[in-house]
C-alpha atoms as a PDB file:
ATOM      1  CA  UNK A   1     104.970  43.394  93.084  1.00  0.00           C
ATOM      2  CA  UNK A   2     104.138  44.461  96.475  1.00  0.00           C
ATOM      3  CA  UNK A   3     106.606  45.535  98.678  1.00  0.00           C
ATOM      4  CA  UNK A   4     106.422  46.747 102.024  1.00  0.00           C
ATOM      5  CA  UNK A   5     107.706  48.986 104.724  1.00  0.00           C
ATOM      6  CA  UNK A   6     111.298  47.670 106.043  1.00  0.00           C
ATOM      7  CA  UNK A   7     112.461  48.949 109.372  1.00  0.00           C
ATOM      8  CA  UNK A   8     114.919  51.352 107.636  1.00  0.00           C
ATOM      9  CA  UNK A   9     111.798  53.190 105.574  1.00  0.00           C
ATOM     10  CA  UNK A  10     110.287  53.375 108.891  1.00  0.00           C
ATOM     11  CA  UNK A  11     112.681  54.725 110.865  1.00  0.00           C
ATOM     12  CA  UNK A  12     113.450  57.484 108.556  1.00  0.00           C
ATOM     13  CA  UNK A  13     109.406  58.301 109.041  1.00  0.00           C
ATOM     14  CA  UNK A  14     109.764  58.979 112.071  1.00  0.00           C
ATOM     15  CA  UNK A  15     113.813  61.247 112.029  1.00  0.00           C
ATOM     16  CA  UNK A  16     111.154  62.609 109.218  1.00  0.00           C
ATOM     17  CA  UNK A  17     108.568  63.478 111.555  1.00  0.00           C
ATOM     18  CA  UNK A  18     111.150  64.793 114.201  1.00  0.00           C
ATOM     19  CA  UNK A  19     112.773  67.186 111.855  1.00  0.00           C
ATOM     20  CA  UNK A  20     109.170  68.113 110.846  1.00  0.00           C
ATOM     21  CA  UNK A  21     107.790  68.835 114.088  1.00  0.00           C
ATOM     22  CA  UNK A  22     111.189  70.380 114.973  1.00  0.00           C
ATOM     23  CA  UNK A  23     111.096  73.598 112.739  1.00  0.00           C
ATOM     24  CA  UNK A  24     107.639  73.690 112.838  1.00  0.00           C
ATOM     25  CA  UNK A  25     107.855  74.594 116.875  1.00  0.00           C
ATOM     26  CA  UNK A  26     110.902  76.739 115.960  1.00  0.00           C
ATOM     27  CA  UNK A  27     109.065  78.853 112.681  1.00  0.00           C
ATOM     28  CA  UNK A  28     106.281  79.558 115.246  1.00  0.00           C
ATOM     29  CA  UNK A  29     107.522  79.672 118.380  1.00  0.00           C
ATOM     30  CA  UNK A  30     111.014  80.301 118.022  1.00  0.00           C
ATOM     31  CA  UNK A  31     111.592  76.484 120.062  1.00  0.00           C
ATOM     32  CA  UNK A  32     113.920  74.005 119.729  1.00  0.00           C
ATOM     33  CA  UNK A  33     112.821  71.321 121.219  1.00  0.00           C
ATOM     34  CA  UNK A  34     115.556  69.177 119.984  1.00  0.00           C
ATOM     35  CA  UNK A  35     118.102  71.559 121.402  1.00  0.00           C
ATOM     36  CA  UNK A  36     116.206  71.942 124.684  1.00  0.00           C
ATOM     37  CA  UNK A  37     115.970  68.004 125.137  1.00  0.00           C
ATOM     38  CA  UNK A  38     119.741  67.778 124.329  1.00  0.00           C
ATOM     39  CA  UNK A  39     121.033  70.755 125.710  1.00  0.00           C
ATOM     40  CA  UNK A  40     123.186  68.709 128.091  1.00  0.00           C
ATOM     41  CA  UNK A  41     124.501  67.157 125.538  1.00  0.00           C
ATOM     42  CA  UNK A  42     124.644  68.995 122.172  1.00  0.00           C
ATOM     43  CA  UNK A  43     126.718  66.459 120.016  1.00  0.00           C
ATOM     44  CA  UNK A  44     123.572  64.274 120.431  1.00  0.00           C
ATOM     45  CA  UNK A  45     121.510  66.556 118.567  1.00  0.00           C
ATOM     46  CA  UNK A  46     123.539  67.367 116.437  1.00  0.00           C
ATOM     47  CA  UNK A  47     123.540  63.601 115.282  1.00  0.00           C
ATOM     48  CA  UNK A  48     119.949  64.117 115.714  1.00  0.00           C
ATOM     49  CA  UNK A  49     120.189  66.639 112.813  1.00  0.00           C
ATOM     50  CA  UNK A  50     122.503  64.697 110.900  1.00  0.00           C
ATOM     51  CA  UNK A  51     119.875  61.615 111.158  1.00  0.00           C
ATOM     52  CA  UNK A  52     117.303  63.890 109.845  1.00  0.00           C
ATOM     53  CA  UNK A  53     118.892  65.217 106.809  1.00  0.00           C
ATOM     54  CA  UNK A  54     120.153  61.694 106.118  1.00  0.00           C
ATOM     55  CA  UNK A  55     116.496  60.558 106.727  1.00  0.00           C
ATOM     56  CA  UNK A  56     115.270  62.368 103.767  1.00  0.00           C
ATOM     57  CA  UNK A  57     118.208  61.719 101.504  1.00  0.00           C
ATOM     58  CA  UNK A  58     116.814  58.038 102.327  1.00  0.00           C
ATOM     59  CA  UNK A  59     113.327  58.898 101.225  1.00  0.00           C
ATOM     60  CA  UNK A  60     114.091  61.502  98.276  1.00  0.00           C
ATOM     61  CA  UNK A  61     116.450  57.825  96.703  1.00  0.00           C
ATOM     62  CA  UNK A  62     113.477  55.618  97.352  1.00  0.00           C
ATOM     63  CA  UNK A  63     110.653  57.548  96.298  1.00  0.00           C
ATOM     64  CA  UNK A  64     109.125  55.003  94.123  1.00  0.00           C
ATOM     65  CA  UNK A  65     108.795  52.210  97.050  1.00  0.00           C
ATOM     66  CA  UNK A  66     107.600  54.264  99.603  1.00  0.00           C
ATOM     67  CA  UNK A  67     104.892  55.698  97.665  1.00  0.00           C
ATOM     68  CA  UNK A  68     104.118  51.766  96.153  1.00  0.00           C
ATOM     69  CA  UNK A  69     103.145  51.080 100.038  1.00  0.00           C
ATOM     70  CA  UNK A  70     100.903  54.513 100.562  1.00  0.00           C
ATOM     71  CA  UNK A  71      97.669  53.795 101.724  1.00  0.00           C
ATOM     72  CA  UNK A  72      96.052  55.743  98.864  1.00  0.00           C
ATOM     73  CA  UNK A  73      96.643  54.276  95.491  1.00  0.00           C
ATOM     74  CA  UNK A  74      96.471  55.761  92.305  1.00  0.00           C
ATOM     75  CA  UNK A  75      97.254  58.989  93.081  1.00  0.00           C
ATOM     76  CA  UNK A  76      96.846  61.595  90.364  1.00  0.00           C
ATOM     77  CA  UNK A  77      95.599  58.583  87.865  1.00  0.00           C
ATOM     78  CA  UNK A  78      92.411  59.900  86.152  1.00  0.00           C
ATOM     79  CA  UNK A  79      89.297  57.139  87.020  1.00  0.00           C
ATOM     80  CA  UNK A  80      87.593  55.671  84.307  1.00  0.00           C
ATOM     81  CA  UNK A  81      84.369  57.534  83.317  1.00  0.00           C
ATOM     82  CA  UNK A  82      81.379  56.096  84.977  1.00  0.00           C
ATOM     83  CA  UNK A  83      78.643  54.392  82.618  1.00  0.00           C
ATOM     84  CA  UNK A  84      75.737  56.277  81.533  1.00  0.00           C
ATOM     85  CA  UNK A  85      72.361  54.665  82.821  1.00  0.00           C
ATOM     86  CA  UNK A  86      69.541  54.114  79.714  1.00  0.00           C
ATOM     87  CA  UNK A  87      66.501  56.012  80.519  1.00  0.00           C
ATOM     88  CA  UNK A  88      64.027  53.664  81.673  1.00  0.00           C
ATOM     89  CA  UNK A  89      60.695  53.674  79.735  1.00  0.00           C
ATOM     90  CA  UNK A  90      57.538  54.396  81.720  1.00  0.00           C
ATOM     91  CA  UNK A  91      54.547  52.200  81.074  1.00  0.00           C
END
């Protein structure tokens, strides 16, 4: 059975990406760039957090669909040896 991506797996890609990205900036640069785009505001990122971390409760539960719609398949299988040619006889 083939399943694919709902909206829900999709948006938690991206609050995935986000929170990624997000302490990525900050373990280099020291940058929040959540924080600085919602510094006006900073109840919106902290739901911006919380979205995040709920995010990747989301994906952590539904491991085994997500990864039945990856674009690479069979990961970690072992392929089938390949079949040994016969020597062809010279005349």
């Amino acid at each position: 059975m083939d399943q694919k991506a709902n909206a829900l797996d999709w948006l938690s890609f991206v609050f995935l990406i986000i929170g990624g990205l997000n302490w990525g900036l900050i373990g280099f640069f020291d940058f929040n760039v959540v924080g600085a785009i919602f510094n006006v505001f900073p109840y919106l990122a902290k739901i911006v957090y919380i979205l995040v971390g709920l995010s990747a409760l989301y994906m952590i539960v539904s491991y085994k669909k997500i990864c039945s719609f990856a674009p690479v398949k069979n990961i970690g299988k072992i392929p089938p040896a390949p079949l040994k040619e016969e020597p062809k006889e010279e005349i």
